[in-house]
Protein backbone atom coordinates (compact mmCIF):
# COMPACT_ATOMS: atom_id res chain seq x y z
CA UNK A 1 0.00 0.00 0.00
CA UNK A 2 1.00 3.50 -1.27
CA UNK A 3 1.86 6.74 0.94
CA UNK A 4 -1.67 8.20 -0.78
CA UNK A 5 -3.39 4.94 -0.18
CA UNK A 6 -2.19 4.75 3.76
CA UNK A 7 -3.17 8.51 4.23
CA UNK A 8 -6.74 7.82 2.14
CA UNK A 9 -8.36 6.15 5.06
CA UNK A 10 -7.55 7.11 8.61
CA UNK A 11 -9.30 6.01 11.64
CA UNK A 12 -8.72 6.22 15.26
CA UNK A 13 -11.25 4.83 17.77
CA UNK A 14 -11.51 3.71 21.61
CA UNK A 15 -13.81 2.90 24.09
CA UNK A 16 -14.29 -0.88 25.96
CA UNK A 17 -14.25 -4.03 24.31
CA UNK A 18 -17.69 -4.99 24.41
CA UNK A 19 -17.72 -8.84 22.72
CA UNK A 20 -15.30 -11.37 22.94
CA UNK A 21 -12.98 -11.61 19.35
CA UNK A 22 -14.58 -14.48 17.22
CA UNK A 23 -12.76 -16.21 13.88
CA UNK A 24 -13.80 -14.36 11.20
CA UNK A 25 -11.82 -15.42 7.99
CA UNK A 26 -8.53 -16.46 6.97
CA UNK A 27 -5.87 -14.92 3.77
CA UNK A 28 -2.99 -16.52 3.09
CA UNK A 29 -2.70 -18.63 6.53
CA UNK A 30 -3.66 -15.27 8.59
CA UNK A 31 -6.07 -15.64 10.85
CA UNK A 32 -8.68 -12.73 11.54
CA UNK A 33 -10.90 -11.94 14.44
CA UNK A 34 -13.92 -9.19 14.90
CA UNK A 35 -15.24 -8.24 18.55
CA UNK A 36 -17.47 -4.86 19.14
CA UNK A 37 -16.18 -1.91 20.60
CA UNK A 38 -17.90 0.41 23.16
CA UNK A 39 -16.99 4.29 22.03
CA UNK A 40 -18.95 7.10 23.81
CA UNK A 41 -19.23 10.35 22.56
CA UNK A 42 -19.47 13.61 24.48
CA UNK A 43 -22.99 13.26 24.98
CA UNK A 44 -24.51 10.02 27.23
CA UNK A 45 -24.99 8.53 23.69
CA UNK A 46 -22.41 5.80 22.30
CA UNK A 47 -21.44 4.60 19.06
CA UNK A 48 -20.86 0.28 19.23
CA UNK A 49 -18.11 -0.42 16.32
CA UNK A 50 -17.33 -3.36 14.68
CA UNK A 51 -13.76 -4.14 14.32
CA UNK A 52 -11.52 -6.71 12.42
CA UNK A 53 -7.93 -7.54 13.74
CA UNK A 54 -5.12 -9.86 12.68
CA UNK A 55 -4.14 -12.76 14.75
CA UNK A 56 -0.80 -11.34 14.52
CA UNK A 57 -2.18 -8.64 17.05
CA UNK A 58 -3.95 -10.84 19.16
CA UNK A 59 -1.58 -10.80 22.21
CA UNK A 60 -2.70 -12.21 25.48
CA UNK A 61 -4.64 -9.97 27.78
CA UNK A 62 -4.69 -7.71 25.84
CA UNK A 63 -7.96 -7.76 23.96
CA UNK A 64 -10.94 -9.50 26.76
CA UNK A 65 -13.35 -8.47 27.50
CA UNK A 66 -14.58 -4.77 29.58
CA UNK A 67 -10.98 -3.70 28.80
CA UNK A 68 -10.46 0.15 27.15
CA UNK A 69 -8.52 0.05 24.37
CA UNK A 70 -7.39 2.63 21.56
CA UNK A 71 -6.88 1.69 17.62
CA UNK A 72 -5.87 3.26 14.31
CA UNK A 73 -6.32 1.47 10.94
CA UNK A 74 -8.83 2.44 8.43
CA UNK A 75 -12.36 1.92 7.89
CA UNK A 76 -13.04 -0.74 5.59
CA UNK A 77 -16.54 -2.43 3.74
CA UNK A 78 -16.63 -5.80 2.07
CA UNK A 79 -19.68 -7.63 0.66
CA UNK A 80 -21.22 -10.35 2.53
CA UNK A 81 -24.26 -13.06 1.65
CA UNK A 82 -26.58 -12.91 3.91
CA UNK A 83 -29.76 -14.78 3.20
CA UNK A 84 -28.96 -15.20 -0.56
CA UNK A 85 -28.48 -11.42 -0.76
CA UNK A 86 -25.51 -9.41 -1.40
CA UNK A 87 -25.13 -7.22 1.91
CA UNK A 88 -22.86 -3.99 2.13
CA UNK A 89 -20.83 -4.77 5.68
CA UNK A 90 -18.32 -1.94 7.31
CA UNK A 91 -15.72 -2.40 10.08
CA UNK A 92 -12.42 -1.21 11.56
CA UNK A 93 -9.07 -2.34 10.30
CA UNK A 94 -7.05 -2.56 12.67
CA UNK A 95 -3.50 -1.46 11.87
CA UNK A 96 -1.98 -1.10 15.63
CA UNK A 97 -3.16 -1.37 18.94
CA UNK A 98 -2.48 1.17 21.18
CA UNK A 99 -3.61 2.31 24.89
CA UNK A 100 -6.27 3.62 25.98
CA UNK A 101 -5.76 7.65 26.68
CA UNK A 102 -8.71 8.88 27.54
CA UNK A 103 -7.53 12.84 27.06
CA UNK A 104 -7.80 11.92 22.86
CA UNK A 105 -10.98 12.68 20.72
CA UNK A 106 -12.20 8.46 20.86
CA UNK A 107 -13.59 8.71 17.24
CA UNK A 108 -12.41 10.29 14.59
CA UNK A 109 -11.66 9.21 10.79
CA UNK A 110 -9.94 11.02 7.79
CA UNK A 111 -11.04 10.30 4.43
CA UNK A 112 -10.15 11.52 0.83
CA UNK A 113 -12.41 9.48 -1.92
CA UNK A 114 -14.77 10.65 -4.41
CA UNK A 115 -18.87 10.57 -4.80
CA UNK A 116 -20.27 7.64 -6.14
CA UNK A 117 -23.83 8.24 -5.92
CA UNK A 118 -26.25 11.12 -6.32
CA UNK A 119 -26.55 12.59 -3.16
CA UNK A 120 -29.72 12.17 -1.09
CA UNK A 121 -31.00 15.58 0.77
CA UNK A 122 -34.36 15.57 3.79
CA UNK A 123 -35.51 17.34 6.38
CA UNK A 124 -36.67 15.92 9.59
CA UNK A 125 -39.86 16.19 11.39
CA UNK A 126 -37.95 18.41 13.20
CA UNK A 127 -36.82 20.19 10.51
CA UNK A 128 -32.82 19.01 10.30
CA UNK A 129 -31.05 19.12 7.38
CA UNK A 130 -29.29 15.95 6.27
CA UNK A 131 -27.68 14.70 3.07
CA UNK A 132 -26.85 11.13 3.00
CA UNK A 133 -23.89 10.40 0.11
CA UNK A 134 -21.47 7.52 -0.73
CA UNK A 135 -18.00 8.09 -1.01
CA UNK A 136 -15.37 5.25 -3.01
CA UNK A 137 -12.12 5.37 -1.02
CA UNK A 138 -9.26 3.83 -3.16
CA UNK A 139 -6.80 1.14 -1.80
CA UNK A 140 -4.69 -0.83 -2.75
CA UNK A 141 -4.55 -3.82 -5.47
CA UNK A 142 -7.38 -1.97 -7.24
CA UNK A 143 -9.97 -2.00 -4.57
CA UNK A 144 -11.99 0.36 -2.98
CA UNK A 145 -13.96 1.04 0.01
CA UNK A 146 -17.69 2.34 -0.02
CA UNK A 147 -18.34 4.25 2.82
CA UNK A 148 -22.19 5.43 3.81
CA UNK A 149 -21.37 9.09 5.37
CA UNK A 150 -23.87 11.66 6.80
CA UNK A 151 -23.93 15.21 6.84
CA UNK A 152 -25.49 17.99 9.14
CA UNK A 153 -26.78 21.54 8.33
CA UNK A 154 -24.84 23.57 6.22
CA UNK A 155 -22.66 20.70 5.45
CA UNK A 156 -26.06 18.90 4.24
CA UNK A 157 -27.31 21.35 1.70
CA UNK A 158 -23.51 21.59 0.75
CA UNK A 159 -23.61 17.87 -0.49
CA UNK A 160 -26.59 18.33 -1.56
CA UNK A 161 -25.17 19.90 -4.59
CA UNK A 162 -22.39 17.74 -5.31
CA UNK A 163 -21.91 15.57 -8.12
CA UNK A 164 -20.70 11.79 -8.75
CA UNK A 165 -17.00 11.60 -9.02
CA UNK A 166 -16.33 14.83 -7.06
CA UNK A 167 -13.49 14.26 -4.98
CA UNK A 168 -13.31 14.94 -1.24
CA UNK A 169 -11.23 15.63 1.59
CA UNK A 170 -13.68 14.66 5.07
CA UNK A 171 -13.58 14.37 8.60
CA UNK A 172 -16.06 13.22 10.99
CA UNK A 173 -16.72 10.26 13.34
CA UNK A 174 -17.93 6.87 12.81
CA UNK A 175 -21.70 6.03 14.22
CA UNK A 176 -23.80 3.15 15.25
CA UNK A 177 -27.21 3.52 14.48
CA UNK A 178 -30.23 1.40 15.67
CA UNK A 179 -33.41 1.72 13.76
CA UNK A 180 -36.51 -1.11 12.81
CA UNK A 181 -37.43 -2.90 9.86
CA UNK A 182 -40.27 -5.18 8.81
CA UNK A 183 -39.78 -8.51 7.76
CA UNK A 184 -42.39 -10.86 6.72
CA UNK A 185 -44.94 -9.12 9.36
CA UNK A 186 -42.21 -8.74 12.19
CA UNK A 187 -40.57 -6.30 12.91
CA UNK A 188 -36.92 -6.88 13.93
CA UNK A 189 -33.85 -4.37 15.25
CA UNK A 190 -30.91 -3.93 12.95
CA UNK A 191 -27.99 -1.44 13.13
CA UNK A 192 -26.45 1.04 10.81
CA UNK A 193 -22.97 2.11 10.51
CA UNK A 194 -22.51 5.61 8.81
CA UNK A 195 -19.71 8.32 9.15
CA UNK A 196 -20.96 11.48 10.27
CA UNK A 197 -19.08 14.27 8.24
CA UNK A 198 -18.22 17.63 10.81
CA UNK A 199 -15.91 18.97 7.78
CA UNK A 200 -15.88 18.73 4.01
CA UNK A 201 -13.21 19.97 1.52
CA UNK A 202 -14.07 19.38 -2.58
CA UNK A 203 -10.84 18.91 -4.41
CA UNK A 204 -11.13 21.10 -7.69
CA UNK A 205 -7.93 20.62 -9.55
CA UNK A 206 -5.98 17.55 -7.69
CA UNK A 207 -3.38 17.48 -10.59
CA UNK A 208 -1.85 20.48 -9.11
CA UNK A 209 -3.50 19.76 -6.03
CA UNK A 210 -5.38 23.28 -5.91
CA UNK A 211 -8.19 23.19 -3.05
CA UNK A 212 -11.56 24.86 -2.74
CA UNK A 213 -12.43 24.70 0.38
CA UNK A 214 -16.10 24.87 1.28
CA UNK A 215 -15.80 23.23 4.49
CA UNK A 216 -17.93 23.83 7.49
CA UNK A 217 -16.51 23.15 11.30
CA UNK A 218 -19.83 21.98 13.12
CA UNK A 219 -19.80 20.33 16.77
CA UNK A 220 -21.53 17.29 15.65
CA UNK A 221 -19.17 15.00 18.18
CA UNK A 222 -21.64 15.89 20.44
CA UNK A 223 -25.02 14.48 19.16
């Protein structure tokens, strides 16, 4: 992986370890494991994250259970059949462990990728703006990550306006989200992973690299 792909994607999360690490799948004889992890925001509200790890960084003790942990890696999504459909699944990379400091923002992600679908732009009931767009993030051996982000306010009728294969510098945080959907007369919980943009920067020119920035700082850590 590249300088540009490495600095693409860039997460850093931590809370407490909130599910034990289970087998997940296996490349070229490495082993990898997924567990849930706890991160609160500044609110009472948290954020539960899935997140995949190498065996390799599986020491002893050092990922159980109700322990507070910090990691950096990059956000990742892969496809997954689930129930003979083709589902859209997101999670942590773990690159390095590290510990816990609770004095560092606990979630926050740097992306740069492009749009690769027409934004979607509503209002709530209570009358919040929110634009919902999908943004490719290139890595390496010619794939790509397809991230769901969310944006707030100004930043919403921003990307609004934006059109597929823009290209993006973003910030934000990475959120759970817990909503209900009907299936075959019941109704059953299932949960959402999104990034929740707090600042935007479109790319206009990135042969010379020239930036328009139309970003817009909102405290949206807080929600």
């Amino acid at each position: 992986m590249n300088f540009e792909q490495m600095n693409n994607n860039k997460v850093y999360v931590a809370g407490e370890v909130v599910s034990e690490p289970k087998f997940s799948y296996e490349v070229f004889g490495e082993g990898f494991y997924e567990f849930d992890l706890l991160v609160k925001r500044l609110s009472d509200a948290s954020d539960v994250i899935p997140v995949t790890i190498s065996e390799r960084l599986l020491t002893e003790g050092e990922i159980v259970l109700g322990k507070k942990i910090a990691c950096s890696g990059q956000f990742r999504s892969y496809n997954k059949l689930v129930e003979e459909k083709s589902k859209l699944m997101l999670t942590v990379f773990v690159r390095e462990v590290l510990e816990y400091d609770p004095s560092v923002n606990p979630n926050q992600i740097e992306l740069t990728g492009f749009v690769c679908k027409e934004p979607i732009y509503r209002t709530t009931p209570f009358k919040r703006e929110i634009s919902d767009v999908l943004i490719a993030v290139n890595r390496s051996y010619n794939k790509s990550d397809y991230l769901p982000c969310i944006a707030w306010g100004r930043n919403a009728k921003f990307v609004k306006n934006l059109s597929v294969g823009d290209k993006l510098q973003m910030c934000g945080r990475i959120q759970s989200r817990v909503y209900q959907k009907k299936i075959d007369d019941e109704v059953v919980e299932k949960t959402a992973y999104e990034i929740s943009l707090s600042k935007i920067t479109k790319i206009t020119d990135e042969d010379r690299y020239s930036v328009v920035d139309y970003s817009y700082q909102n405290n949206y850590y807080a929600n």
